[in-house]
C-alpha atoms as a PDB file:
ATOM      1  CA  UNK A   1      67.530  39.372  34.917  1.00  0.00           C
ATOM      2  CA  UNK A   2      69.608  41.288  32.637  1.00  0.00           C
ATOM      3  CA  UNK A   3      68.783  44.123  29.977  1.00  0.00           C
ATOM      4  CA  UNK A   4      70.020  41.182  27.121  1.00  0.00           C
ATOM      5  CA  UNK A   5      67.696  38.678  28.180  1.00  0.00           C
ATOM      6  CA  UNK A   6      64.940  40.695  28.689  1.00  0.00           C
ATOM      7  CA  UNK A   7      65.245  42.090  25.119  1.00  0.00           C
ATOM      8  CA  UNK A   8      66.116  38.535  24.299  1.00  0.00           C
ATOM      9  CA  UNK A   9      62.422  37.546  25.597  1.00  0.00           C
ATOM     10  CA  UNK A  10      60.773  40.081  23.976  1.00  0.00           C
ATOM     11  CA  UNK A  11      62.448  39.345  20.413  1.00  0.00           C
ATOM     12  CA  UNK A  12      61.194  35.767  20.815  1.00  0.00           C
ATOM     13  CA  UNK A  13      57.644  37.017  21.484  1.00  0.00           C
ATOM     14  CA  UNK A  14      57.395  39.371  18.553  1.00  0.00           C
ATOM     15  CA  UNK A  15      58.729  36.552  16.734  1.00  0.00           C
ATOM     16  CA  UNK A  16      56.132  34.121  17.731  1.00  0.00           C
ATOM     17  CA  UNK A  17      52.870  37.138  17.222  1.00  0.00           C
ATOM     18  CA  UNK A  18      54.464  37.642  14.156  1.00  0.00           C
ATOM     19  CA  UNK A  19      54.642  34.197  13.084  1.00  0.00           C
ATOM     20  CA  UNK A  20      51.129  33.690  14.327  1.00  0.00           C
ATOM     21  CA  UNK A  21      50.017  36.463  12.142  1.00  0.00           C
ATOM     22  CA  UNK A  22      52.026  35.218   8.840  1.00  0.00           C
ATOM     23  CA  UNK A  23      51.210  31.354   9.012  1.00  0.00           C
ATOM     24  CA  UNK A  24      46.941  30.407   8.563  1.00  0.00           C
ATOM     25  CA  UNK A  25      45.641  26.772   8.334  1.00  0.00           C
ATOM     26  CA  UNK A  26      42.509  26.348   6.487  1.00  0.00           C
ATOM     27  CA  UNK A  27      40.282  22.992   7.545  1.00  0.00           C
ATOM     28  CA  UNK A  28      38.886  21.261   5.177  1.00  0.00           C
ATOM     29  CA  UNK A  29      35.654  22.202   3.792  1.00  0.00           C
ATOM     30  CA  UNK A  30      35.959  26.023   4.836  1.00  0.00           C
ATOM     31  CA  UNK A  31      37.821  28.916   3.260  1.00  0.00           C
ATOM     32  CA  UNK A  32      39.347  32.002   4.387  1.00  0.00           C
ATOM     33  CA  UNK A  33      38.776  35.648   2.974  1.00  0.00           C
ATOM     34  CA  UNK A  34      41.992  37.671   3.304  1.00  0.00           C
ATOM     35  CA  UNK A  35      41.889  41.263   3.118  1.00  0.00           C
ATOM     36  CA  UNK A  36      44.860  43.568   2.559  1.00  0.00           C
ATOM     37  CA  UNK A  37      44.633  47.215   4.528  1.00  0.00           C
ATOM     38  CA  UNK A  38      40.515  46.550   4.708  1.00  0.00           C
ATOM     39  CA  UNK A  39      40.119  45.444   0.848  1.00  0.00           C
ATOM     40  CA  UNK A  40      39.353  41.977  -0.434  1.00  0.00           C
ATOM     41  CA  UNK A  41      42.603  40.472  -1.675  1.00  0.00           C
ATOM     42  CA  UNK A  42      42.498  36.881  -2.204  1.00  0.00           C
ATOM     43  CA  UNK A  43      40.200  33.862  -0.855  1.00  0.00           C
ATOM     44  CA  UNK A  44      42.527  30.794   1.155  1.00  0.00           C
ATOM     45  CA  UNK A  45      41.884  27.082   0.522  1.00  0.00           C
ATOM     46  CA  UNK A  46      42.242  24.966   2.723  1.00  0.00           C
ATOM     47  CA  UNK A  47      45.722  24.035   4.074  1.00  0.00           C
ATOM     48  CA  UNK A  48      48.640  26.056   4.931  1.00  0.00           C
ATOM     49  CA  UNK A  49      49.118  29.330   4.227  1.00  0.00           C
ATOM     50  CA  UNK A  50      50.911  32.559   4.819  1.00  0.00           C
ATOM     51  CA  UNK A  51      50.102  36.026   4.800  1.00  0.00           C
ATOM     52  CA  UNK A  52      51.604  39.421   5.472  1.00  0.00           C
ATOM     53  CA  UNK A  53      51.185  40.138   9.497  1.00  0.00           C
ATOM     54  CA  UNK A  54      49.961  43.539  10.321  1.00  0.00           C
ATOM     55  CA  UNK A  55      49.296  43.733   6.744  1.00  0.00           C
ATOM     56  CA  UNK A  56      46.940  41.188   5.750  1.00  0.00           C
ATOM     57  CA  UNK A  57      43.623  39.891   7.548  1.00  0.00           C
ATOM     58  CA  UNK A  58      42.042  36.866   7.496  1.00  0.00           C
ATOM     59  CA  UNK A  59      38.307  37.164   8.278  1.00  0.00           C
ATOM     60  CA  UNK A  60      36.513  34.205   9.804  1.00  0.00           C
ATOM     61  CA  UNK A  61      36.245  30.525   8.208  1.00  0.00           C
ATOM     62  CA  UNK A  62      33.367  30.419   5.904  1.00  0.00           C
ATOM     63  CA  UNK A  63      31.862  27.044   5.917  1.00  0.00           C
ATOM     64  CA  UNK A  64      31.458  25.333   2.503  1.00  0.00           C
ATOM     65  CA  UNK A  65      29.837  22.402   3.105  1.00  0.00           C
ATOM     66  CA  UNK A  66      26.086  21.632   2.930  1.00  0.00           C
ATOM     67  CA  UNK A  67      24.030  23.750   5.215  1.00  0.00           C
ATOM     68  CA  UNK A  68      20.535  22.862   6.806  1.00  0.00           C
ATOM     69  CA  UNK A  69      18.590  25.509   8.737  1.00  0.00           C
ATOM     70  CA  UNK A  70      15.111  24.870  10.148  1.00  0.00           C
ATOM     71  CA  UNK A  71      12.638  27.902  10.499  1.00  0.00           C
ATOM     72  CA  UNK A  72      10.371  27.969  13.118  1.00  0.00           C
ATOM     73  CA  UNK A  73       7.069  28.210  11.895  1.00  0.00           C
ATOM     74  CA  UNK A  74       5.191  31.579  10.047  1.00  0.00           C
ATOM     75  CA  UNK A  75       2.068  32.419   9.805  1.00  0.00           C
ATOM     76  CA  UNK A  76       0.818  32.721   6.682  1.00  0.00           C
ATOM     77  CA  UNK A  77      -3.075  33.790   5.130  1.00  0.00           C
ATOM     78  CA  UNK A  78      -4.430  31.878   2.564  1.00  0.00           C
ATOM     79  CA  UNK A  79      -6.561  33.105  -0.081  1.00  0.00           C
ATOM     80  CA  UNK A  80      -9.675  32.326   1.792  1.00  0.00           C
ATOM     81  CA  UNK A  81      -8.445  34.322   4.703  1.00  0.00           C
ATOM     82  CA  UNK A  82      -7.462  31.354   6.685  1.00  0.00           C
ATOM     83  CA  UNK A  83      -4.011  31.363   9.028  1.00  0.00           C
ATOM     84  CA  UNK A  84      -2.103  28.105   8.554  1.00  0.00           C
ATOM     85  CA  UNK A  85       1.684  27.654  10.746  1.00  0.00           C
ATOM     86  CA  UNK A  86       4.247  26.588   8.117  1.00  0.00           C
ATOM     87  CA  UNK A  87       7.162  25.211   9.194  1.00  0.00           C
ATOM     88  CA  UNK A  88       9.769  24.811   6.769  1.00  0.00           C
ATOM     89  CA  UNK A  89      13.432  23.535   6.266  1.00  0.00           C
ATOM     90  CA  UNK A  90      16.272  24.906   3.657  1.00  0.00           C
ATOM     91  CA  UNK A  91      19.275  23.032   2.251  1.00  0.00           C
ATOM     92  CA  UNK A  92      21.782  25.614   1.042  1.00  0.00           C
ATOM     93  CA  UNK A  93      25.852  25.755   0.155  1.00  0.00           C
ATOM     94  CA  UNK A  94      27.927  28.564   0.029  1.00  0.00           C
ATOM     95  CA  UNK A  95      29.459  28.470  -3.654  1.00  0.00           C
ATOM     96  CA  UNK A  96      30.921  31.693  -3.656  1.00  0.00           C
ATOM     97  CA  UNK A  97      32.799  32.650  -0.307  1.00  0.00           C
ATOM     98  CA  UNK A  98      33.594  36.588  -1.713  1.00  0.00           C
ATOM     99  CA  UNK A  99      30.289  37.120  -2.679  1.00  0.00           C
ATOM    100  CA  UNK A 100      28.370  35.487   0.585  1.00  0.00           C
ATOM    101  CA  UNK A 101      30.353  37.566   2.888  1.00  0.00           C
ATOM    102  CA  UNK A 102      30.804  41.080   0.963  1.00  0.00           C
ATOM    103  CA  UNK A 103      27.273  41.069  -0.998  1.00  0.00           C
ATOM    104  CA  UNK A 104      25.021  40.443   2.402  1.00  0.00           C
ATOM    105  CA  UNK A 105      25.887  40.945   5.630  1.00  0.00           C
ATOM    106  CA  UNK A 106      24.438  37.534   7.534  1.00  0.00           C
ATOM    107  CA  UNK A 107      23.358  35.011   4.301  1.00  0.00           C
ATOM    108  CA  UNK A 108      21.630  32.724   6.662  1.00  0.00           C
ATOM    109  CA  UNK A 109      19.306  35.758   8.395  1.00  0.00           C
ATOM    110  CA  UNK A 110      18.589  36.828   4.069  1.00  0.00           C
ATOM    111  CA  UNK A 111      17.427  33.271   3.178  1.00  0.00           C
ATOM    112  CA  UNK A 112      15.043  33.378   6.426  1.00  0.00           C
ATOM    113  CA  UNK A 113      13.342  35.985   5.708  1.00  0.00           C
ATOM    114  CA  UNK A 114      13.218  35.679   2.003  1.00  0.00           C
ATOM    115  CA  UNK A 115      11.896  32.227   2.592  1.00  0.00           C
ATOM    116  CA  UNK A 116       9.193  33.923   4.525  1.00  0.00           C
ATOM    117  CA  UNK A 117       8.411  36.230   1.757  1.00  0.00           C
ATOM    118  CA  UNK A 118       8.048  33.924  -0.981  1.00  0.00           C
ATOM    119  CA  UNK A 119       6.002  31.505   1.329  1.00  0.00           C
ATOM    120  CA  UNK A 120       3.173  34.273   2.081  1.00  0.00           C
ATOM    121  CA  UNK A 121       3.709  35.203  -1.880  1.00  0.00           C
ATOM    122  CA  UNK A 122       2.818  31.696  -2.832  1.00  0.00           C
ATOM    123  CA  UNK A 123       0.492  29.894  -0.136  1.00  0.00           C
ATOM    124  CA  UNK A 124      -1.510  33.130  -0.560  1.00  0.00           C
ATOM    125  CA  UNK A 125      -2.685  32.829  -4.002  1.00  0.00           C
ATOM    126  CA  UNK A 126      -3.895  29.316  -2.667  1.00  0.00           C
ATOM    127  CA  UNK A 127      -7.148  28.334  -0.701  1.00  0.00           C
ATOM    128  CA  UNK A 128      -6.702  26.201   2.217  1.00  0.00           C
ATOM    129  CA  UNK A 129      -7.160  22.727   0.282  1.00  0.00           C
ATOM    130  CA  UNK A 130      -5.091  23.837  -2.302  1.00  0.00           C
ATOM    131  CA  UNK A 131      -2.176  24.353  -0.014  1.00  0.00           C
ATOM    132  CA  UNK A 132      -2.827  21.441   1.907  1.00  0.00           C
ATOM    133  CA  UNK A 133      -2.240  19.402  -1.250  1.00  0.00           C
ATOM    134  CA  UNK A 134       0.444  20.897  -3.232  1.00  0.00           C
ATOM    135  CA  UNK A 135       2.856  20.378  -1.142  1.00  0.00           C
ATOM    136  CA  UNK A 136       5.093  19.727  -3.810  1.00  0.00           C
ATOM    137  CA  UNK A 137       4.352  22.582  -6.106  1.00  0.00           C
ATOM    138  CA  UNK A 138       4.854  25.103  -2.869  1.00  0.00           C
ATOM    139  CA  UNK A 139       8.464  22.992  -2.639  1.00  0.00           C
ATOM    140  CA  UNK A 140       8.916  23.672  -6.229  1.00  0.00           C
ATOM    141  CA  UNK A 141       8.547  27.743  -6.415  1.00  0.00           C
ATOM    142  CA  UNK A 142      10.087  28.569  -3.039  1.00  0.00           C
ATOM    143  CA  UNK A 143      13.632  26.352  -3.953  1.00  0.00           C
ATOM    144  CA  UNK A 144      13.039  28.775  -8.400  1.00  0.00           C
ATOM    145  CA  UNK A 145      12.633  31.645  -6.203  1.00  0.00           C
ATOM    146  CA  UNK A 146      15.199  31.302  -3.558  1.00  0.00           C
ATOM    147  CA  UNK A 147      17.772  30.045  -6.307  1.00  0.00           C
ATOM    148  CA  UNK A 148      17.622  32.775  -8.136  1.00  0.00           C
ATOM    149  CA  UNK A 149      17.318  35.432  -5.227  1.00  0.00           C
ATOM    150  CA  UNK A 150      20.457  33.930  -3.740  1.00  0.00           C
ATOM    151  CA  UNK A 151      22.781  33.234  -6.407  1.00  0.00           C
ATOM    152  CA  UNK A 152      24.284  36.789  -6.165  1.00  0.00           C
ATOM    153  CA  UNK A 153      24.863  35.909  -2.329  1.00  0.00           C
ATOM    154  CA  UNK A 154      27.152  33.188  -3.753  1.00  0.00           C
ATOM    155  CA  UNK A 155      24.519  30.654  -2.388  1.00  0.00           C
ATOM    156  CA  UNK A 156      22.794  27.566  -3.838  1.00  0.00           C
ATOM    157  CA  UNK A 157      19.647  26.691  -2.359  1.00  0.00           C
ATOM    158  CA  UNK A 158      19.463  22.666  -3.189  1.00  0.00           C
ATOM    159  CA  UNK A 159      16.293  21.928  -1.365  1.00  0.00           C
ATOM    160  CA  UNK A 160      13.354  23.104   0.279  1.00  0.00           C
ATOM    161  CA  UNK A 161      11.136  21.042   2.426  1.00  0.00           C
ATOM    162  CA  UNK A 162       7.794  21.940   4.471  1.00  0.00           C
ATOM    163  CA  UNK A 163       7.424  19.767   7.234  1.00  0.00           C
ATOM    164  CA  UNK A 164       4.360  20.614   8.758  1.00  0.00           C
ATOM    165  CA  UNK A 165       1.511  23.055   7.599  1.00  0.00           C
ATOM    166  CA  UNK A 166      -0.582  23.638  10.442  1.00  0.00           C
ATOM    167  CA  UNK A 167      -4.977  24.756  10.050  1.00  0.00           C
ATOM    168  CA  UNK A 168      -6.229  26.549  12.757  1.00  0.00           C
ATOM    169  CA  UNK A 169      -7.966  24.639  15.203  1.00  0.00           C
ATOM    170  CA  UNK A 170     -11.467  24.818  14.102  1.00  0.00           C
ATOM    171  CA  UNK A 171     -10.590  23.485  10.790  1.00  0.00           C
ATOM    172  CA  UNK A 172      -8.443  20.947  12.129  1.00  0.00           C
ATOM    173  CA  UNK A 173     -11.807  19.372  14.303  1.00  0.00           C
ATOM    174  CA  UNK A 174     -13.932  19.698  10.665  1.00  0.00           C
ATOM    175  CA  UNK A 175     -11.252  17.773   9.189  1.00  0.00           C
ATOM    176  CA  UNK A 176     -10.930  15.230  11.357  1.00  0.00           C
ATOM    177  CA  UNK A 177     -14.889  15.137  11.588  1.00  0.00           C
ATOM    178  CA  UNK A 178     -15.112  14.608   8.117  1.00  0.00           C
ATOM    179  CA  UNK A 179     -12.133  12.112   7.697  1.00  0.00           C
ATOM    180  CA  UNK A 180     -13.916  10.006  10.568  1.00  0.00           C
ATOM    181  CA  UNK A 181     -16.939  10.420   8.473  1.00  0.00           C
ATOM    182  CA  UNK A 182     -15.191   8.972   5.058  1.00  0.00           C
ATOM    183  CA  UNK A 183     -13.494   6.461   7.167  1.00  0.00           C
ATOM    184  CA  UNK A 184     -17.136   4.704   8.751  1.00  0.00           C
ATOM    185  CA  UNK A 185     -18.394   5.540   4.876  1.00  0.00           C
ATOM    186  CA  UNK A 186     -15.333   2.870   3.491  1.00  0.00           C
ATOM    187  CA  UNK A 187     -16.017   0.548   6.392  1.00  0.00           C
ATOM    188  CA  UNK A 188     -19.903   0.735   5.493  1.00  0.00           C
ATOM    189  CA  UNK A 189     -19.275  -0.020   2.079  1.00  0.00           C
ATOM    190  CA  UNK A 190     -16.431  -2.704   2.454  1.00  0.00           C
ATOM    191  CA  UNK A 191     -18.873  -4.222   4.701  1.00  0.00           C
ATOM    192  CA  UNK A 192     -21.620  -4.196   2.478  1.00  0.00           C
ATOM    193  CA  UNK A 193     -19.265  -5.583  -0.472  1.00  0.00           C
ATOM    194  CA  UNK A 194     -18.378  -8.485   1.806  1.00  0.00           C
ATOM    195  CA  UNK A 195     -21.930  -9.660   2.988  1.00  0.00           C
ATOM    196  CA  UNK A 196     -22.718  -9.226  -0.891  1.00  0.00           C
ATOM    197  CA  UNK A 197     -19.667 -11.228  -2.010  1.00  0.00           C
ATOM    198  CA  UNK A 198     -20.740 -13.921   0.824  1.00  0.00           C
ATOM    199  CA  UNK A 199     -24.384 -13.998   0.164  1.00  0.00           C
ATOM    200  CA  UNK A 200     -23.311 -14.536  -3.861  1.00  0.00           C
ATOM    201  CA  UNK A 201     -20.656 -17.144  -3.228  1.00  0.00           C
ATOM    202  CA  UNK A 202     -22.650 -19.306  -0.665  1.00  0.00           C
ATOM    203  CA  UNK A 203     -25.902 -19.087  -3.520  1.00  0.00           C
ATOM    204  CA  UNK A 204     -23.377 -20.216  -6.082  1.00  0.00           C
ATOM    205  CA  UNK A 205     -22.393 -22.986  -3.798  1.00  0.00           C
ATOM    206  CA  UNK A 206     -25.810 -24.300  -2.924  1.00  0.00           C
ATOM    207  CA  UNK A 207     -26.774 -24.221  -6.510  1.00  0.00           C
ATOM    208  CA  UNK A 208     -23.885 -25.863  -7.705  1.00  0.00           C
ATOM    209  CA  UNK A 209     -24.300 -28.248  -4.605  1.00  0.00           C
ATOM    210  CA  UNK A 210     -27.568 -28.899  -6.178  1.00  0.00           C
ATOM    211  CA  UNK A 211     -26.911 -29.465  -9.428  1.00  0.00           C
ATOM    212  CA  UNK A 212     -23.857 -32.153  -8.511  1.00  0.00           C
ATOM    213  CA  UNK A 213     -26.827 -33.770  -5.710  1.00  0.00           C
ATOM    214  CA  UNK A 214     -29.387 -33.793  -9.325  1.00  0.00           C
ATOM    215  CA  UNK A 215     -26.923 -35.339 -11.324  1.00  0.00           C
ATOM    216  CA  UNK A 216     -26.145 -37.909  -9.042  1.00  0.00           C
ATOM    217  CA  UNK A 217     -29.297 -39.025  -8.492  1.00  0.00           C
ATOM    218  CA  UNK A 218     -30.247 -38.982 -12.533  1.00  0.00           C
ATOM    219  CA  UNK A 219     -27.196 -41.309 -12.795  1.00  0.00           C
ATOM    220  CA  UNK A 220     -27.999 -43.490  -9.930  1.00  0.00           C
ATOM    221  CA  UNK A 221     -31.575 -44.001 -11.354  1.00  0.00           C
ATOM    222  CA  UNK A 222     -29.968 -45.462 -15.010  1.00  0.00           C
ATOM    223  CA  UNK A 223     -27.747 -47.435 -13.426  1.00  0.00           C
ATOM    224  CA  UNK A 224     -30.231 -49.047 -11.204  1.00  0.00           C
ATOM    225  CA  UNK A 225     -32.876 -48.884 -14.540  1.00  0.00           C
ATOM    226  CA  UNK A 226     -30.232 -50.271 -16.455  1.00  0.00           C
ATOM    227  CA  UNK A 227     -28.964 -52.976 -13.809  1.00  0.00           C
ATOM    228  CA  UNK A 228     -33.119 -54.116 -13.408  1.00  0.00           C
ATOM    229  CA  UNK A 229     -33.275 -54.352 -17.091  1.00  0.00           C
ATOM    230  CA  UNK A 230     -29.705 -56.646 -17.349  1.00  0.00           C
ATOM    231  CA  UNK A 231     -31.469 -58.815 -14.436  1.00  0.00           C
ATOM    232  CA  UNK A 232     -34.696 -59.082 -16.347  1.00  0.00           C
ATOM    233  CA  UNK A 233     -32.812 -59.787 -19.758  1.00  0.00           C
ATOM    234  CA  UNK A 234     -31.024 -62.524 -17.703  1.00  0.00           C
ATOM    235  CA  UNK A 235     -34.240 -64.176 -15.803  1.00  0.00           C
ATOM    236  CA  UNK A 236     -35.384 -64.303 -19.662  1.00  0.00           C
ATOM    237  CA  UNK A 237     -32.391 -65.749 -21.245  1.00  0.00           C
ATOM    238  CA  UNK A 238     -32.308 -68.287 -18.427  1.00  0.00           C
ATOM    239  CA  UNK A 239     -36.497 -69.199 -18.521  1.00  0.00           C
ATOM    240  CA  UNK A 240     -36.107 -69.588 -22.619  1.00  0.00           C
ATOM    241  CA  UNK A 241     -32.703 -71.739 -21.922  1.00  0.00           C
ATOM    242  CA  UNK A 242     -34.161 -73.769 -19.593  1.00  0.00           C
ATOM    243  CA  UNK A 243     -37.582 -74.441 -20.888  1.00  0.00           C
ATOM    244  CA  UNK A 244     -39.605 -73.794 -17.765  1.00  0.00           C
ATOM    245  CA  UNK A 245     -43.190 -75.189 -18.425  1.00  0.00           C
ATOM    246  CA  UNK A 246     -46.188 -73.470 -17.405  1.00  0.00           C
ATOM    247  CA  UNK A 247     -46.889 -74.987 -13.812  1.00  0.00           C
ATOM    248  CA  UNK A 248     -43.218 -73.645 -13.049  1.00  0.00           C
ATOM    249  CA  UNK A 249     -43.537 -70.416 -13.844  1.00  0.00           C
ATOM    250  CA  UNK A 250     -46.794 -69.775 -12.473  1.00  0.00           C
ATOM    251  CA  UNK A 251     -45.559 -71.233  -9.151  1.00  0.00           C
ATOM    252  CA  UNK A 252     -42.823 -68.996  -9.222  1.00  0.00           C
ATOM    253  CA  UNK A 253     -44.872 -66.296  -9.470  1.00  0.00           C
ATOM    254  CA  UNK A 254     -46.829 -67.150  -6.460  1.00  0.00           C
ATOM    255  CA  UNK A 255     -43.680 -66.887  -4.607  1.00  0.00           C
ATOM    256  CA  UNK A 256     -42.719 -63.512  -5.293  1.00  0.00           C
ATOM    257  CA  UNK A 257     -46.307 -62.438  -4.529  1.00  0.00           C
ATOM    258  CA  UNK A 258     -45.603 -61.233  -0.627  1.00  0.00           C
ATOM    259  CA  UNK A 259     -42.535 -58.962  -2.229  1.00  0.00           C
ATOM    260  CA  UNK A 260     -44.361 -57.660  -4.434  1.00  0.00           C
ATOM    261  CA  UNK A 261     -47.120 -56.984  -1.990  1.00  0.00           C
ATOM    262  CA  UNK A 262     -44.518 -55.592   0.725  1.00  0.00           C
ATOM    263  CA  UNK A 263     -43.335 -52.629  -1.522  1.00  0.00           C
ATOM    264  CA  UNK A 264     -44.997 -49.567  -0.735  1.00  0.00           C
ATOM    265  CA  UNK A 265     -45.627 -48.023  -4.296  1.00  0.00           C
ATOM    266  CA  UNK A 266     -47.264 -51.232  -5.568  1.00  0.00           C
ATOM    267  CA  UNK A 267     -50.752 -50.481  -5.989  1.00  0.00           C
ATOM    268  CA  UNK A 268     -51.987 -52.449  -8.884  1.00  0.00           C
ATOM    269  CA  UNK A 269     -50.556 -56.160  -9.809  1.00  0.00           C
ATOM    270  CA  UNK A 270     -50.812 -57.009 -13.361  1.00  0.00           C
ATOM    271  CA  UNK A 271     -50.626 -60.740 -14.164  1.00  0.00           C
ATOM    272  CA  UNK A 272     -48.965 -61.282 -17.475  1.00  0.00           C
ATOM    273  CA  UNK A 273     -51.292 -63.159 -20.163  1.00  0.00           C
ATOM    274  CA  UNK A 274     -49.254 -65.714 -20.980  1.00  0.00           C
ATOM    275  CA  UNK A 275     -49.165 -66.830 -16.961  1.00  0.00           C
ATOM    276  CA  UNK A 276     -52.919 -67.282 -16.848  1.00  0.00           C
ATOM    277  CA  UNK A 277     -53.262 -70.425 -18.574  1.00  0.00           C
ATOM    278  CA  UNK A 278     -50.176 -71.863 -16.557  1.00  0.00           C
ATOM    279  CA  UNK A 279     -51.572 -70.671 -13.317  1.00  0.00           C
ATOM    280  CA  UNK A 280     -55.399 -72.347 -14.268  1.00  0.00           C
ATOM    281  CA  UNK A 281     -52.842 -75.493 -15.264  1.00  0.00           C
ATOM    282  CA  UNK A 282     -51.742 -74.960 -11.513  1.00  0.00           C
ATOM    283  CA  UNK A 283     -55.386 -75.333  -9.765  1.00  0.00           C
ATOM    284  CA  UNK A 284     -56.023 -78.130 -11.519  1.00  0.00           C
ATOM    285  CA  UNK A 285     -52.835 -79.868 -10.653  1.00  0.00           C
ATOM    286  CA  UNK A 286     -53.270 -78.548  -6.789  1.00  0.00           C
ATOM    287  CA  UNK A 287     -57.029 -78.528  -6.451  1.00  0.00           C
ATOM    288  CA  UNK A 288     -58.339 -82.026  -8.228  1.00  0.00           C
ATOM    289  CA  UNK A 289     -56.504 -84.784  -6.733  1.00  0.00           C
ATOM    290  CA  UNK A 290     -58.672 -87.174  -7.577  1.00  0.00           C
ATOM    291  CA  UNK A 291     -58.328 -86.939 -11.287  1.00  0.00           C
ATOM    292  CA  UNK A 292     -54.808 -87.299 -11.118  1.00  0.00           C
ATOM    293  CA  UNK A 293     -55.060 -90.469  -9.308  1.00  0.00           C
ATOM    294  CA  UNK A 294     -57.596 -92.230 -11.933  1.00  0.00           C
END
């Protein structure tokens, strides 16, 4: 190989570091911090861009987007000297790409511990039922404190979330102990409410049972008193239309004697006044044959 194309070879690869060095693409969602001879001189959007080689450096891609970082879980006294595990999740963004990278030097470690801080600040002004229960409040002043603590980091903390917040052990068994306990209380009661509820509704159903059974039986009795009294209005009507004569009638009567007799409340017979005289009119027909025949 000559002396020309060897130089030629080594043009083309200054060419291409220095080309490297000049031209910087920017993904979406991220930007770029340049510095010029170690001091902050501009921040890159994304796209294409170009720089000054051995002049200019970019540092690395600073993500923009939404962030979420899980802790693992602290320790953390409450004010009745207890030691719950809290486990807790962050949603920040980086609004401010000069200030997160020159103003702290790893954002993500800051917001860690600071969450830390303000948890132990907060859960331990709180007893042990108090923090189980205000969940929301404990949500509330970690995301005012962080907010504010992190806004000169050029970071905006948009949520905070505690997913689990752990008793120790032995109040873990009392709790469950005593939830069991509330749990076979409800059931006792619910139970009791029931049988009650039954008890009521089947009395209300007898009674009303009752009741219908009463008034059909009051309205069965007028019927039939009223349907005996229509009959005996008729058997009058027809007697007067027809102009039975005494004999008649008293016969008559002698044939419903064995009804009357077969009915079980009939007691005492009365024989009406007026049948007396027919019935003596009777004997005399029936029991003196003799005088009829003179």
């Amino acid at each position: 190989m000559t002396v020309g194309a060897v130089v030629g070879l080594l043009l083309a690869i200054l060419v291409l570091i220095v080309l490297s060095r000049t031209i910087k693409i920017v993904r979406q969602a991220h930007s770029g911090i340049v510095e010029r001879l170690g001091r902050y001189q501009r921040t890159l959007n994304p796209g294409l861009s170009i720089i000054i080689p051995f002049v200019d450096r970019m540092r690395p891609l600073i993500d923009m987007r939404e962030q979420v970082v899980s802790f693992p879980p602290q320790p953390v006294i409450t004010e009745d000297n207890l030691v719950v595990q809290i486990d807790s999740v962050i949603y920040f963004q980086v609004t401010d790409p000069r200030a997160a990278t020159y103003e702290i030097s790893d954002y993500i470690h800051g917001v860690e511990q600071l969450t830390v801080t303000t948890l132990r600040n907060v859960v331990g002004g709180m007893d042990l039922e108090q923090t189980l229960t205000s969940r929301e409040e404990i949500n509330m002043a970690l995301r005012g404190v962080l907010d504010e603590a992190t806004g000169k980091w050029g970071i905006r903390v948009n949520r905070v979330e505690l997913k689990a917040i752990d008793p120790p052990p032995s109040v873990q068994d009392s709790m469950e102990k005593q939830m069991k306990a509330e749990r076979d209380k409800r059931a006792a009661i619910l139970n009791a409410e029931g049988a009650k509820q039954s008890a009521i509704l089947t009395a209300q159903g007898q009674r009303e049972s009752q009741i219908l059974s009463a008034e059909g039986d009051a309205k069965a009795q007028v019927l039939r008193a009223e349907a005996e009294a229509e009959a005996i209005a008729r058997v009058f009507t027809a007697i007067h239309e027809s102009d039975v004569d005494d004999q008649t009638l008293a016969y008559q009567y002698l044939q419903m004697l064995p009804q009357i007799a077969n009915g079980d409340a009939n007691k005492v017979w009365v024989v009406p006044a007026e049948l007396s005289s027919a019935m003596e009119g009777l004997g005399r027909a029936f029991g003196r044959p003799g005088e009829n025949g003179s």
